[in-house]
Protein backbone atom coordinates (compact mmCIF):
# COMPACT_ATOMS: atom_id res chain seq x y z
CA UNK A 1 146.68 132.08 129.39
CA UNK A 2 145.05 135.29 128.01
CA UNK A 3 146.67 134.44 124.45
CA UNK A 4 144.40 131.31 124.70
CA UNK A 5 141.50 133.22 126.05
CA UNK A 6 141.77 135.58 123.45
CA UNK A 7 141.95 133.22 120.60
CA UNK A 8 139.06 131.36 121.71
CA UNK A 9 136.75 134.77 121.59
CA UNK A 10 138.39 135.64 118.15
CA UNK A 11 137.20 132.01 117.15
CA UNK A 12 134.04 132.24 118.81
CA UNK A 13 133.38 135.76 117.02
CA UNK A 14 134.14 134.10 113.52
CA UNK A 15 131.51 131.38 114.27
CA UNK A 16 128.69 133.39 114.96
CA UNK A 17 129.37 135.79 112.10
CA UNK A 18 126.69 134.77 109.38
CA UNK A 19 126.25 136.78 106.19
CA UNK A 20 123.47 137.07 105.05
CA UNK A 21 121.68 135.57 102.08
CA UNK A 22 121.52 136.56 98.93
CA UNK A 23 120.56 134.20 96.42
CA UNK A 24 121.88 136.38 93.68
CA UNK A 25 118.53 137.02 92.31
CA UNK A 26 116.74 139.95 94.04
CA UNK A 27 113.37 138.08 94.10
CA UNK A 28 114.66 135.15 95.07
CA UNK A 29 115.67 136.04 97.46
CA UNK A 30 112.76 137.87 99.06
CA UNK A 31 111.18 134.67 98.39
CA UNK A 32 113.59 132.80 100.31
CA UNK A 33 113.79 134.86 103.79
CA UNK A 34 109.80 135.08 103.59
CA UNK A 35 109.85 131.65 103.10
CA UNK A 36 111.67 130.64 106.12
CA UNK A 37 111.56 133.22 108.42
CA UNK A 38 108.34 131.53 109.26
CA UNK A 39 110.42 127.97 109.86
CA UNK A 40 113.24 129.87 111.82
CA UNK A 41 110.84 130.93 114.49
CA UNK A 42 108.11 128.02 114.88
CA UNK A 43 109.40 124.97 112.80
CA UNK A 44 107.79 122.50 114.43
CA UNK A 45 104.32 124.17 113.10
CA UNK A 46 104.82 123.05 109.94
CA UNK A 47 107.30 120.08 110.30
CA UNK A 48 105.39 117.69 112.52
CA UNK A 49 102.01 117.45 110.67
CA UNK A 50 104.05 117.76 107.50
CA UNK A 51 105.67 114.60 108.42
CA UNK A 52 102.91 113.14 109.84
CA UNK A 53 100.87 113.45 106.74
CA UNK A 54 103.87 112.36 104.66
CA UNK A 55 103.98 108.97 106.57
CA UNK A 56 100.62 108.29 106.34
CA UNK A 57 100.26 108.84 102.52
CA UNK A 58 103.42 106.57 102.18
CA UNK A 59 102.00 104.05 104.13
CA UNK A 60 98.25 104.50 102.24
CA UNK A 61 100.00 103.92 98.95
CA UNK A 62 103.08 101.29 99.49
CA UNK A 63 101.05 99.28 102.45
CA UNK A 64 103.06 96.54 103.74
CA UNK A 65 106.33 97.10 101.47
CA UNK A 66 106.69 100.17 103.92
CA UNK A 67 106.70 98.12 107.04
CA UNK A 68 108.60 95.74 106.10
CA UNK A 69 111.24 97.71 104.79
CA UNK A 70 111.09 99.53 108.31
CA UNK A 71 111.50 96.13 109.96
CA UNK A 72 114.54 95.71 107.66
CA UNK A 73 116.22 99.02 108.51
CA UNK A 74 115.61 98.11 111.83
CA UNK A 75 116.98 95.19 112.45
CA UNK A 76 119.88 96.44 109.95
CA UNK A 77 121.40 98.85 111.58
C-alpha cells in the first residue's frame, strides 16, 4: 500500500513541476511573461469582450453566411 502511495506523490510531484519559459531569446521572452502574466491572473478581462467584439465584427461583415453556417454546425454535430 505505501509503495502505491508513494508512487502516486512521486507522480503527482512530476506533474506540477513546470519549468519555466524561456523562449530562447532574452527579450522575448520578457515580452512573453509580461504579456500573459496579465491573462494568468484575470483572463476573463480581456477574453470576454475580446470575443464579444470578434463576433460582432464577423457577423457585421459576413451577415447571414454567419448564421447560417451556425445553423449548419448546429444541426451537424
Amino acid at each position: 500500500m505505501k509503495t502505491g502511495h508513494f508512487r502516486l506523490k512521486s507522480k503527482l510531484n512530476e506533474v506540477f513541476f513546470i519549468k519555466p519559459n524561456d523562449l530562447g531569446n532574452k527579450t522575448l521572452t520578457r515580452f512573453f511573461k509580461s504579456s500573459t502574466s496579465f491573462l494568468k491572473t484575470m483572463p476573463f478581462i480581456i477574453v470576454i469582450p475580446l470575443s464579444f467584439f470578434s463576433a460582432l465584427i464577423l457577423y457585421v461583415i459576413f451577415g447571414k453566411l454567419i448564421v447560417k453556417a451556425v445553423s449548419l454546425l448546429q444541426y451537424g454535430f
